[in-house]
C-alpha atoms as a PDB file:
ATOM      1  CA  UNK A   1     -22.256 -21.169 -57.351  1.00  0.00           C
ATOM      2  CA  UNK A   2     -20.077 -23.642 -59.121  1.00  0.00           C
ATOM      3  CA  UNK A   3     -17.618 -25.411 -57.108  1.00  0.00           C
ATOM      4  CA  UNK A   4     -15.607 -25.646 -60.379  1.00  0.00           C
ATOM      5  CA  UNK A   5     -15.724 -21.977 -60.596  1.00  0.00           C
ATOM      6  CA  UNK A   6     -14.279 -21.642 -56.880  1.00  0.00           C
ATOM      7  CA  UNK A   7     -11.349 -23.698 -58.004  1.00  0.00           C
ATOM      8  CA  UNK A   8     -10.478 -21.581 -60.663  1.00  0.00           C
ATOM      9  CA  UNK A   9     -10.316 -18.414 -58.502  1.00  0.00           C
ATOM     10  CA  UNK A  10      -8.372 -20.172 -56.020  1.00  0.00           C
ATOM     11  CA  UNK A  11      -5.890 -21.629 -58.300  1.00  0.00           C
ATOM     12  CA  UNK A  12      -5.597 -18.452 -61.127  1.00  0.00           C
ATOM     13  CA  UNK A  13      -5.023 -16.666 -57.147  1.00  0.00           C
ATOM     14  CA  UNK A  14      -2.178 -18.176 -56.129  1.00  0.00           C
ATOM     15  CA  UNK A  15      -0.525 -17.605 -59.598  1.00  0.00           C
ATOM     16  CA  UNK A  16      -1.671 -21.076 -61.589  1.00  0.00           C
ATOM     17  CA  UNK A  17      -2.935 -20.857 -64.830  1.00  0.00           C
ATOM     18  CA  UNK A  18      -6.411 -22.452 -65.220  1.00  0.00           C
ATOM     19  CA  UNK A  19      -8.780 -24.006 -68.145  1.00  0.00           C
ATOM     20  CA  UNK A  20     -11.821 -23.882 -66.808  1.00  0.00           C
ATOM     21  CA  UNK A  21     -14.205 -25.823 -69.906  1.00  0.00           C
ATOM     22  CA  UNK A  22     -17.807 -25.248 -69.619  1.00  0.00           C
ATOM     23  CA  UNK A  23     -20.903 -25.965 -72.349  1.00  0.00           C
ATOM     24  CA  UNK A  24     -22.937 -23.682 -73.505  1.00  0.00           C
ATOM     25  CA  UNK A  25     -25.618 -24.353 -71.551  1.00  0.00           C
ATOM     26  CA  UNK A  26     -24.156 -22.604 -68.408  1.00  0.00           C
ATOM     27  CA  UNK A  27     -23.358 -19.074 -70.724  1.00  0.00           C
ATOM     28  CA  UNK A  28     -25.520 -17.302 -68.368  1.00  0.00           C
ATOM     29  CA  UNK A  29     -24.417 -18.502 -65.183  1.00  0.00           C
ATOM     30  CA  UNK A  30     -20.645 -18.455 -65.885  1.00  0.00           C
ATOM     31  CA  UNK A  31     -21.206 -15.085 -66.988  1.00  0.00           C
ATOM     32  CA  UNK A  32     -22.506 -13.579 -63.393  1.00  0.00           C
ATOM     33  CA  UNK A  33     -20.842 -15.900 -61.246  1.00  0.00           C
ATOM     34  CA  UNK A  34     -17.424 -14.811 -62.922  1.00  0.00           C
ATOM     35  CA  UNK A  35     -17.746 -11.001 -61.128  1.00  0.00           C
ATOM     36  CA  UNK A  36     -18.704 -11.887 -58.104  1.00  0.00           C
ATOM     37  CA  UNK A  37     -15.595 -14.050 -58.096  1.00  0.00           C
ATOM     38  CA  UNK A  38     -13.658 -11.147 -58.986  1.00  0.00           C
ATOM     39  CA  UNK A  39     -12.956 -12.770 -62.270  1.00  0.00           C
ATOM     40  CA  UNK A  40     -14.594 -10.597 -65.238  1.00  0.00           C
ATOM     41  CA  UNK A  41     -11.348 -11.399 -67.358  1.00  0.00           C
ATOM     42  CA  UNK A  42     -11.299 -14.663 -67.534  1.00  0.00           C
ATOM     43  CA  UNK A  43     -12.193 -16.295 -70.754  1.00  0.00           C
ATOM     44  CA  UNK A  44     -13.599 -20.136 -70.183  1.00  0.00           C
ATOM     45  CA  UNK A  45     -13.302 -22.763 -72.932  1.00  0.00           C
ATOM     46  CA  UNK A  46     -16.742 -23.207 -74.240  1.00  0.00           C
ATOM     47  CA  UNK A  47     -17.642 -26.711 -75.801  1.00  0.00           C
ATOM     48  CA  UNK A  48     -20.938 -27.543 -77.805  1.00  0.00           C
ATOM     49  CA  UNK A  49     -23.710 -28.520 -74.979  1.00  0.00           C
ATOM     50  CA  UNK A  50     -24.058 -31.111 -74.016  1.00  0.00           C
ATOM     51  CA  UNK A  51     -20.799 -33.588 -73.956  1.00  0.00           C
ATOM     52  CA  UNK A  52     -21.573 -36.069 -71.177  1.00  0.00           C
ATOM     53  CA  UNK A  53     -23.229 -38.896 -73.024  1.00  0.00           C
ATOM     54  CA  UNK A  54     -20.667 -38.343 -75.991  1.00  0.00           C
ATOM     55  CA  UNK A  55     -18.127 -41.105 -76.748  1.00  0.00           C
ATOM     56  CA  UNK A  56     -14.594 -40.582 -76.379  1.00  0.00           C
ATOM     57  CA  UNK A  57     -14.065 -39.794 -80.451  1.00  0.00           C
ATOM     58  CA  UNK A  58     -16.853 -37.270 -80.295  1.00  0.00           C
ATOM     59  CA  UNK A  59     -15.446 -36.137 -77.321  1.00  0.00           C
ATOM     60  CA  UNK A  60     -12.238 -35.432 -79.421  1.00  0.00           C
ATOM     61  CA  UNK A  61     -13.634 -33.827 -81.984  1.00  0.00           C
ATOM     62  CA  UNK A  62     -15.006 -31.318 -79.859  1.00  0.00           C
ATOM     63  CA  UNK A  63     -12.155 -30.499 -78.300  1.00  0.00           C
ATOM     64  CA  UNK A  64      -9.795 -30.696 -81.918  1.00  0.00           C
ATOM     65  CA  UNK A  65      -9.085 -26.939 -82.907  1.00  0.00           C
ATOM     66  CA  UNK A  66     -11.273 -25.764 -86.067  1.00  0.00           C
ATOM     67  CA  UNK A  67      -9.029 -25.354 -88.766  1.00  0.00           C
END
């Protein structure tokens, strides 16, 4: 299970609102880990898979709102 994940729970828990950004890649896994965390609700911010090797301007431009 995603440490990240575990964070989130924690943290949305004790009353702090949480981004929790995730590619696409993980769809399925976010998607059944989120229950068992008691977490159905919760809407992640999905970005374009994958962003790691992306420069900081592409990196930006992911993350700009579509307009």
């Amino acid at each position: 299970m995603s440490c990240g994940l575990h964070d989130v729970a924690r943290l949305e828990a004790a009353g702090i609102p949480t981004a929790f950004l995730v590619t696409t890649a993980f769809v399925q896994s976010v998607a059944e880990q989120l229950p068992i965390l008691g977490m159905s609700e919760y809407e992640p911010v999905w970005v374009p898979h994958p962003i790691a090797a992306l420069d900081r301007s592409a990196v930006a431009s992911v993350a700009s709102p579509r307009r």
